[in-house]
Protein backbone atom coordinates (compact mmCIF):
# COMPACT_ATOMS: atom_id res chain seq x y z
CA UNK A 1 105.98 68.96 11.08
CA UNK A 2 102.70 68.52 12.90
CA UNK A 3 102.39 69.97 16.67
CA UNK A 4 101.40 66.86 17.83
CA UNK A 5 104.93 64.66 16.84
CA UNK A 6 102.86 60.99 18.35
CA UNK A 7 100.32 60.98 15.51
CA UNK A 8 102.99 61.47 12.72
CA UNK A 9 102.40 59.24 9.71
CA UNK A 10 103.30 59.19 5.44
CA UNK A 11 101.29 60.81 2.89
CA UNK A 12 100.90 58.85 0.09
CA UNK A 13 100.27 61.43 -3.37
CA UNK A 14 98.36 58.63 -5.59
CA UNK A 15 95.91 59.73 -8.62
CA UNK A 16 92.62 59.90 -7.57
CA UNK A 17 91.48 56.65 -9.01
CA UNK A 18 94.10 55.25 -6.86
CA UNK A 19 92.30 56.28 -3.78
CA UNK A 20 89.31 55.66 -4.90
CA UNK A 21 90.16 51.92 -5.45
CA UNK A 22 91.63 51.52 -2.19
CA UNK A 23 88.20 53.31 -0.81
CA UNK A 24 86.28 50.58 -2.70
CA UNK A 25 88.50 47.75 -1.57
CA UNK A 26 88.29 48.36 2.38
CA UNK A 27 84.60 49.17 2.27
CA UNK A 28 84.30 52.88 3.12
CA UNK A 29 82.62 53.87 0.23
CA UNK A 30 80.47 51.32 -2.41
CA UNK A 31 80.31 50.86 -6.19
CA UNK A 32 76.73 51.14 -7.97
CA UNK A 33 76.16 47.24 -8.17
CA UNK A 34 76.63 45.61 -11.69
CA UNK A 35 73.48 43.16 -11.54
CA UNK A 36 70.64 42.71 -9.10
CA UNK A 37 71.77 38.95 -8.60
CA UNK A 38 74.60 40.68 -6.45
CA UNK A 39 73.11 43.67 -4.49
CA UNK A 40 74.89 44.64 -1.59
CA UNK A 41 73.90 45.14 1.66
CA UNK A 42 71.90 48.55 2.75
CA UNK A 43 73.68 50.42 5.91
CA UNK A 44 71.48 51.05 8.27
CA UNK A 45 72.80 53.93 10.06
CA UNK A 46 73.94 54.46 13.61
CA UNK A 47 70.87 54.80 14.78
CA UNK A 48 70.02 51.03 14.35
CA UNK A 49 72.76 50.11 17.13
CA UNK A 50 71.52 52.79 19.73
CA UNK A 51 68.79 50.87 21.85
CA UNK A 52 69.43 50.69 25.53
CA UNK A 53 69.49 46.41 24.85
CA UNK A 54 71.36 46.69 22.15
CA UNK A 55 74.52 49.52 22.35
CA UNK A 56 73.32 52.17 23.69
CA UNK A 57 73.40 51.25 26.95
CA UNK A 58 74.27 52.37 30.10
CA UNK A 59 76.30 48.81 31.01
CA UNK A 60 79.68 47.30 30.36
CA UNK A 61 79.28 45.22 26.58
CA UNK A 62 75.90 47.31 25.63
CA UNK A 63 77.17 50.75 25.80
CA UNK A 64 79.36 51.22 22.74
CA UNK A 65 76.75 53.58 20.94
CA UNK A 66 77.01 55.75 23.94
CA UNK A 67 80.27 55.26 24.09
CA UNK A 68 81.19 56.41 20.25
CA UNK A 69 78.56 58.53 19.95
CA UNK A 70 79.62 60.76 23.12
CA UNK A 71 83.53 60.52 23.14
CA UNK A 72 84.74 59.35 19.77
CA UNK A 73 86.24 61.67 17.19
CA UNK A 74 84.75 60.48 14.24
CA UNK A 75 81.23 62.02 15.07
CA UNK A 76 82.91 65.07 14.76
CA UNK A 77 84.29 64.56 11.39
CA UNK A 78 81.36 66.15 8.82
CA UNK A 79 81.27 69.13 11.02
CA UNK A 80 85.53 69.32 10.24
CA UNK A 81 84.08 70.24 6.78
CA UNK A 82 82.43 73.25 7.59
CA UNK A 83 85.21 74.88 9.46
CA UNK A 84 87.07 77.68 7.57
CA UNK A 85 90.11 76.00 7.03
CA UNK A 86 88.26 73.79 4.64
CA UNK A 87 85.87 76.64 3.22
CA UNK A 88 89.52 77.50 1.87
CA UNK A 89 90.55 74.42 0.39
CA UNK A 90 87.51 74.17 -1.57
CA UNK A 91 87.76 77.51 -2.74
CA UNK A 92 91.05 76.89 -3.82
CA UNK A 93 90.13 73.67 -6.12
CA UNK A 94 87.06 75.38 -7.07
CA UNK A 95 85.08 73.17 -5.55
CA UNK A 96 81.04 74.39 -4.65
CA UNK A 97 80.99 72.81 -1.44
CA UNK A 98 82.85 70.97 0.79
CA UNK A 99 80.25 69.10 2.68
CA UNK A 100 79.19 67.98 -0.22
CA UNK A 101 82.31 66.96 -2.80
CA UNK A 102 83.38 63.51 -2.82
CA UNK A 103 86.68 64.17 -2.22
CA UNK A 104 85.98 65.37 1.03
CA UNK A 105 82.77 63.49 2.12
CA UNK A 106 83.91 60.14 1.75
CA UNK A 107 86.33 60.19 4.59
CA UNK A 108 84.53 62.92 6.19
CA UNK A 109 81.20 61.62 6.01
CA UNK A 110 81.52 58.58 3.96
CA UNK A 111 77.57 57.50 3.91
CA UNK A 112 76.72 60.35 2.17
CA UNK A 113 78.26 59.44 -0.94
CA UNK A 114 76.51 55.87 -0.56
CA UNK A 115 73.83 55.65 -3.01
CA UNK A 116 70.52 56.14 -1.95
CA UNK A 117 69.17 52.60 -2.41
CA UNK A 118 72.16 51.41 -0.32
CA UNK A 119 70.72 53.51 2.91
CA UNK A 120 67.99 52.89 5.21
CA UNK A 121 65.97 55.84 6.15
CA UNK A 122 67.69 56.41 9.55
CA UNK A 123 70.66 57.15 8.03
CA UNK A 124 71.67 60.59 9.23
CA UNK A 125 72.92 63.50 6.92
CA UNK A 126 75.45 63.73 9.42
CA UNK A 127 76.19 60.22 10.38
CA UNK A 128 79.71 60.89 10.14
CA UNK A 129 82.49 57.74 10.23
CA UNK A 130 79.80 55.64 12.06
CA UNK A 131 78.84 51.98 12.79
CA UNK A 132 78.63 50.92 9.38
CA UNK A 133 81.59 52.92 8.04
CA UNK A 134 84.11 50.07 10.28
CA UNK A 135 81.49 47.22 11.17
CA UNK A 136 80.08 47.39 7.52
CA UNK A 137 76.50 47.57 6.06
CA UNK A 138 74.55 45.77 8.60
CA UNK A 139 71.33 44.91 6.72
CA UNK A 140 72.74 41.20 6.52
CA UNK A 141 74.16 40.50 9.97
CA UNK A 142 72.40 43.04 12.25
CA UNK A 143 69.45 40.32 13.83
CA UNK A 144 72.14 37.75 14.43
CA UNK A 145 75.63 39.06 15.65
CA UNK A 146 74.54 38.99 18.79
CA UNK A 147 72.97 35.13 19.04
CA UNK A 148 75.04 33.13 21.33
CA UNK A 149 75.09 29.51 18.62
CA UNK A 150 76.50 31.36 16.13
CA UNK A 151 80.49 31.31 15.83
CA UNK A 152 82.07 34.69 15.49
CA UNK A 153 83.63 33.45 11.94
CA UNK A 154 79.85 32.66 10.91
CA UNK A 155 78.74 36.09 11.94
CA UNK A 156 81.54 37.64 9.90
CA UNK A 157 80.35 34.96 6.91
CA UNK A 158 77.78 37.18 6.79
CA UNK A 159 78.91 40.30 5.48
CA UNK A 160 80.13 41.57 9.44
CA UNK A 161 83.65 43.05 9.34
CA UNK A 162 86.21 40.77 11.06
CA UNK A 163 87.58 43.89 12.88
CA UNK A 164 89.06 41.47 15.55
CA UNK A 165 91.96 40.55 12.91
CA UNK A 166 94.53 43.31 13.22
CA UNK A 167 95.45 43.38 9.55
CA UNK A 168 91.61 44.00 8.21
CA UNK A 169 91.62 46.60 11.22
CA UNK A 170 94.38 48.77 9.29
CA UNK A 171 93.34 48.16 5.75
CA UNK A 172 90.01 49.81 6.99
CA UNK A 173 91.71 52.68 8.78
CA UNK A 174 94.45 53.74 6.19
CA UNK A 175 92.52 54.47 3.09
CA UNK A 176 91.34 57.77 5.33
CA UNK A 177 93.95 58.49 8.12
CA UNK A 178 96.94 57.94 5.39
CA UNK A 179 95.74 58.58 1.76
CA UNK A 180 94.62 61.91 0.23
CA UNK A 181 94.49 62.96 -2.96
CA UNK A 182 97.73 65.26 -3.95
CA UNK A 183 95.70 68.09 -4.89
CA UNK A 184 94.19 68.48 -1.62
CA UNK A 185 97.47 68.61 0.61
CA UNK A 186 99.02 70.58 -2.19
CA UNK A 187 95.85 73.03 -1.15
CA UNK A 188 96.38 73.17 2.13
CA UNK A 189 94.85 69.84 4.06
CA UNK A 190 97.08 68.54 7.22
CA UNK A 191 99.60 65.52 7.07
CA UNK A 192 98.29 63.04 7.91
CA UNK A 193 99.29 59.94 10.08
CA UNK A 194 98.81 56.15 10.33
CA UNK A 195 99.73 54.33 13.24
CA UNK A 196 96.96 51.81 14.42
CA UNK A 197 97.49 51.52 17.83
CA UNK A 198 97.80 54.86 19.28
CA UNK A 199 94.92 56.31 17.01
CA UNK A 200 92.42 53.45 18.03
CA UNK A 201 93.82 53.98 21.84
CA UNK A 202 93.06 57.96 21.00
CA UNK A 203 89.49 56.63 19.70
CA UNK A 204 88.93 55.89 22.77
CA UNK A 205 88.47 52.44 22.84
CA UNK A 206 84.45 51.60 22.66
CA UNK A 207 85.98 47.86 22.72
CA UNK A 208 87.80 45.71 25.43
CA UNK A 209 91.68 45.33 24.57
CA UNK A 210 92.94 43.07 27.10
CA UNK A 211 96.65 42.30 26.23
CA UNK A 212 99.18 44.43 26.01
CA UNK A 213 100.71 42.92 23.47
CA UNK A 214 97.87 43.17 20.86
CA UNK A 215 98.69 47.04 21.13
CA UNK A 216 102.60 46.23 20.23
CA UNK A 217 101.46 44.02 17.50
CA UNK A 218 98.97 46.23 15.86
CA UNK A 219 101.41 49.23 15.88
CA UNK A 220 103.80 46.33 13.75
CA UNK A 221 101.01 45.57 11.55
CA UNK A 222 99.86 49.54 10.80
CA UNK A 223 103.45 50.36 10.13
CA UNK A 224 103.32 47.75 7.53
CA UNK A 225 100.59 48.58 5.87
CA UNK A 226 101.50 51.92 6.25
CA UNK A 227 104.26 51.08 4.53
CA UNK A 228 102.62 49.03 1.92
CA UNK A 229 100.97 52.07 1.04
CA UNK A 230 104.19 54.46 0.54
CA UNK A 231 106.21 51.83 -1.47
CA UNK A 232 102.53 51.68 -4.18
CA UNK A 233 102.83 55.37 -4.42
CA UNK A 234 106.10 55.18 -5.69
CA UNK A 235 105.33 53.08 -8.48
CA UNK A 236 105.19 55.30 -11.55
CA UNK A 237 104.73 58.08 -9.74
CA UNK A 238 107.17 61.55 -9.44
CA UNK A 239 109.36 60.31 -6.49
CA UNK A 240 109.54 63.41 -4.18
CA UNK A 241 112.06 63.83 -1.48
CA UNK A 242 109.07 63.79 1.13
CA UNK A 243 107.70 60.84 -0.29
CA UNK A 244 111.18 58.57 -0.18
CA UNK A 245 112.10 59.59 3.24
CA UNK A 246 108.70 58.44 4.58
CA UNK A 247 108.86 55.44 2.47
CA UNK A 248 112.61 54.75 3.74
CA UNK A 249 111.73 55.89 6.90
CA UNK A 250 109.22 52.79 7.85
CA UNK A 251 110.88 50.16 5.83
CA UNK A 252 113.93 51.01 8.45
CA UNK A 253 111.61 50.82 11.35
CA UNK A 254 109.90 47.58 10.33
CA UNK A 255 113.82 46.38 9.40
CA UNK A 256 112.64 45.34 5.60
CA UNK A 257 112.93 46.18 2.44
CA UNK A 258 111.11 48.51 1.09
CA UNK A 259 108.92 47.06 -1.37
CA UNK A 260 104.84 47.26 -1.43
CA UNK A 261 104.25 43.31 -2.05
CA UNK A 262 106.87 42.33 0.77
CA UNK A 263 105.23 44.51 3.33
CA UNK A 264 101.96 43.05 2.47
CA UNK A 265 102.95 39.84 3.59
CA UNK A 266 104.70 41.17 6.62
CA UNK A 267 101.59 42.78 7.83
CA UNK A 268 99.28 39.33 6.86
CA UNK A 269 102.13 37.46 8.70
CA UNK A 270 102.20 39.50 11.50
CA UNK A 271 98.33 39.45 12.06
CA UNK A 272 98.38 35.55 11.74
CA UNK A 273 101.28 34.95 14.49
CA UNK A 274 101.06 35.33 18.24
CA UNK A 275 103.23 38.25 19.23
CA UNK A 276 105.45 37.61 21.94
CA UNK A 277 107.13 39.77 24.79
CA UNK A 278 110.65 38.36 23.22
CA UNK A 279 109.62 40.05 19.97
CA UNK A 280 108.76 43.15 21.46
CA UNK A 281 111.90 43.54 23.03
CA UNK A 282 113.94 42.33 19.94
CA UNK A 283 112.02 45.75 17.92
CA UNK A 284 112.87 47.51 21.41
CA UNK A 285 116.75 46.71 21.17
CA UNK A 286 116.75 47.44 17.18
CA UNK A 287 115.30 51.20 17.67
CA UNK A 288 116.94 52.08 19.95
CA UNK A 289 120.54 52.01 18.51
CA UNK A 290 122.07 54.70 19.07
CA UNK A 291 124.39 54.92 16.52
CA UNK A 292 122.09 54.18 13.57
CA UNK A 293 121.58 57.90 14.46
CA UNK A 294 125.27 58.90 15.33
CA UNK A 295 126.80 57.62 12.46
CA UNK A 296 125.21 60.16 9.72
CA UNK A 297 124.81 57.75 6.69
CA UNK A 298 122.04 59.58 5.65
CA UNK A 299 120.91 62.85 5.43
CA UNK A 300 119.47 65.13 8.58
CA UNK A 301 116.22 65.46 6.51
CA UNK A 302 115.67 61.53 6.32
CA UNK A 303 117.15 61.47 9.41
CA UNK A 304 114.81 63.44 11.03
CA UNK A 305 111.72 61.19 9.44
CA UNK A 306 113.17 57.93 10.39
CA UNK A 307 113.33 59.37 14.06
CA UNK A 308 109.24 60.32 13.97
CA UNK A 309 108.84 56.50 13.32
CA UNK A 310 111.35 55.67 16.04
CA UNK A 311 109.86 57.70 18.35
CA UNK A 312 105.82 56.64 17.72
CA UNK A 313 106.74 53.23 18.09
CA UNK A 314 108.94 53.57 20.82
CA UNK A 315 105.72 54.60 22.89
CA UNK A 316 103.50 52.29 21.78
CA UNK A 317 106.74 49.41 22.69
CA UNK A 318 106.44 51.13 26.04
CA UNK A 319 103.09 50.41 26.88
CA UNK A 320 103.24 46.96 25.52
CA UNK A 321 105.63 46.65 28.30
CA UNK A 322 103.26 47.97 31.25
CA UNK A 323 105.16 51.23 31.83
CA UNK A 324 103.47 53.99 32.73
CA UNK A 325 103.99 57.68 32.43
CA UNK A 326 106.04 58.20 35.53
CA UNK A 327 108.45 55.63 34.58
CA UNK A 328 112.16 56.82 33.89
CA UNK A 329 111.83 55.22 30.30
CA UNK A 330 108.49 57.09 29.55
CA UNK A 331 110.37 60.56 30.94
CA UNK A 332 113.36 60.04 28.44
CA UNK A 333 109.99 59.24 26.14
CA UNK A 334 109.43 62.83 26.23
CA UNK A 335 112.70 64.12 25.44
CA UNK A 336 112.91 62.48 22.42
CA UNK A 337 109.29 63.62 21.31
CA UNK A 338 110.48 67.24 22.38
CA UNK A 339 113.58 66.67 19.72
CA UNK A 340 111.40 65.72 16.60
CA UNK A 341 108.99 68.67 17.13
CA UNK A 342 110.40 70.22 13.91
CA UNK A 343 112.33 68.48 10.98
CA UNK A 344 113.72 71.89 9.66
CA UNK A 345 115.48 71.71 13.75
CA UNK A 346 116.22 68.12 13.67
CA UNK A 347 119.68 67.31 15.64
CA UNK A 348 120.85 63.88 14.12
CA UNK A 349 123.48 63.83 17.30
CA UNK A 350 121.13 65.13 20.03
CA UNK A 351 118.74 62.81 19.00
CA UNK A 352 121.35 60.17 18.98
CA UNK A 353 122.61 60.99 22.88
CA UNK A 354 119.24 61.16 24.12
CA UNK A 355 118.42 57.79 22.70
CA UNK A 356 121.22 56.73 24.50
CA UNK A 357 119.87 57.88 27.78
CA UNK A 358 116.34 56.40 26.80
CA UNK A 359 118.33 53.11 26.13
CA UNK A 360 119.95 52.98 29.51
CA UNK A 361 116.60 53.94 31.32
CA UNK A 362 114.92 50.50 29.87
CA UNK A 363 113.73 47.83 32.91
């Protein structure tokens, strides 16, 4: 189990066309167009959003280049590539460089696998996951998402990602933070997580998210999708233990079956409805049975991976709430974090009593 038990998340083991379809189909890395009567649009780089009018600001609403560029993680990721922790995955798959191999550069630094006639010339050999890699290529919509008589559906018409709809938001973010090829966990890469909310609250935010409920809705929604994602895997692949207690693991936390097509839809539905402070407490009440724990219909293994999910969206239920850190819910919080630490350690029953104090500490 990872160190850090709030940024927990499934693997899913596809073949490597797999992920590079679902790369594709969210837009983090492009196909060579089939005809010039349907070119796509060139990225422009980062670069392009960093004037002092524009993003790069020093102001509220025209400082999100400064923002990213100086606090954001994902600047960070090409240089992840030339640490030695990858030097010895690549040797291990015999691959010449890492910086350089597709199947680390296009998560790592996705525009440098972009063709060339689909970049601008400020695009950086470093750009990293930047402006274009969530926003999309810009060369379309880049002189008019900012005119005041356009509506914001026609400026997505134009090619600009609808990032304010929570279920495009994860399909852009899982093909990277939840999919990897098998042979490169198998040679050593970290699990990885997916949960929406904390990691764009972990970003930090270079956006305004005003209601606390959003945050409790797009945890749903990346759960989902996350979800979504397991139940594919499974389909005509070698089910591993690992792989069906992850799977399991978030169809129990969602309360659904679990089944790739059906989680779609919960995820679309989800993103389409207005979430409520009735609902949030309803997936409070539901995770936080104790005896779902207590009971020990299942094994301490799956166990221990349905309490990771528990336990991520517990928080994220918290703050939807307007707790804060000091709170005696959030305290219990970190008992319960403190018991999934390892899986090999899990307690089934300890977890189960401390949930029970967690329960009892609720407003």
């Amino acid at each position: 189990m990872a160190t850090n038990a709030k940024r927990k998340s499934a693997r899913r083991e596809w073949g490597w066309n797999d992920f590079l379809r679902l790369l594709l189909g969210t837009g983090l890395i492009y196909s060579t167009p089939l005809s010039a009567a349907d070119v796509p649009a060139r990225f422009l780089g980062s670069q392009s959003c960093a004037a002092s009018l524009c993003h790069g600001g020093a102001e509220d609403k025209r400082n999100e280049f400064t923002f990213w560029a100086s606090k954001d993680y994902h600047t960070r990721a090409p240089a992840t590539l030339s640490m030695s922790r990858s030097a010895r995955i690549a040797e291990t798959l015999n691959m010449v460089d890492a910086t350089t191999d597709r199947r680390c550069a296009d998560c790592h630094n996705p525009l440098q696998t972009v063709p060339i006639a689909r970049k601008d010339s400020r695009v950086g050999k470093l750009e990293g996951v930047s402006c274009g890699s969530c926003h999309n290529a810009a060369e379309n919509w880049l002189l008019t998402h900012t005119r005041t008589d356009l509506k914001y559906e026609q400026k997505v018409a134009a090619g600009m990602r609808d990032l304010k709809n929570l279920y495009v938001r994860a399909n852009t973010c899982v093909a990277c933070h939840q999919n990897i090829e098998p042979a490169l966990r198998a040679a050593g890469h970290p699990e990885l997580v997916f949960e929406l909310d904390g990691q764009c609250a972990t970003m930090p935010r270079h956006w305004p998210e005003t209601n606390r409920l959003r945050g409790a809705q797009a945890w749903f929604i990346g759960q989902a999708v996350a979800l979504r994602e397991a139940a594919a895997q499974m389909r005509g692949n070698a089910i591993t233990d690992d792989l069906k207690h992850r799977a399991d693991a978030l169809a129990w936390v969602l309360g659904t079956k679990l089944d790739a097509d059906a989680a779609d839809q919960l995820a679309q539905a989800t993103a389409n409805s207005s979430w409520t402070a009735d609902r949030l407490k309803a997936h409070l009440a539901r995770l936080t049975d104790p005896e779902a724990f207590a009971r020990g219909d299942a094994s301490n293994e799956a166990l221990a991976f349905r309490a990771e999910r528990v336990v991520i969206g517990l928080e994220r239920l918290l703050i939807g709430l307007g707790l804060d850190a000091k709170s005696p819910a959030s305290i219990k919080l970190d008992v319960l974090f403190r018991d999934i630490q390892s899986r090999p350690d899990f307690d089934a029953k300890v977890f189960a009593d401390h949930l029970k104090e967690f329960k009892a500490a609720l407003p």
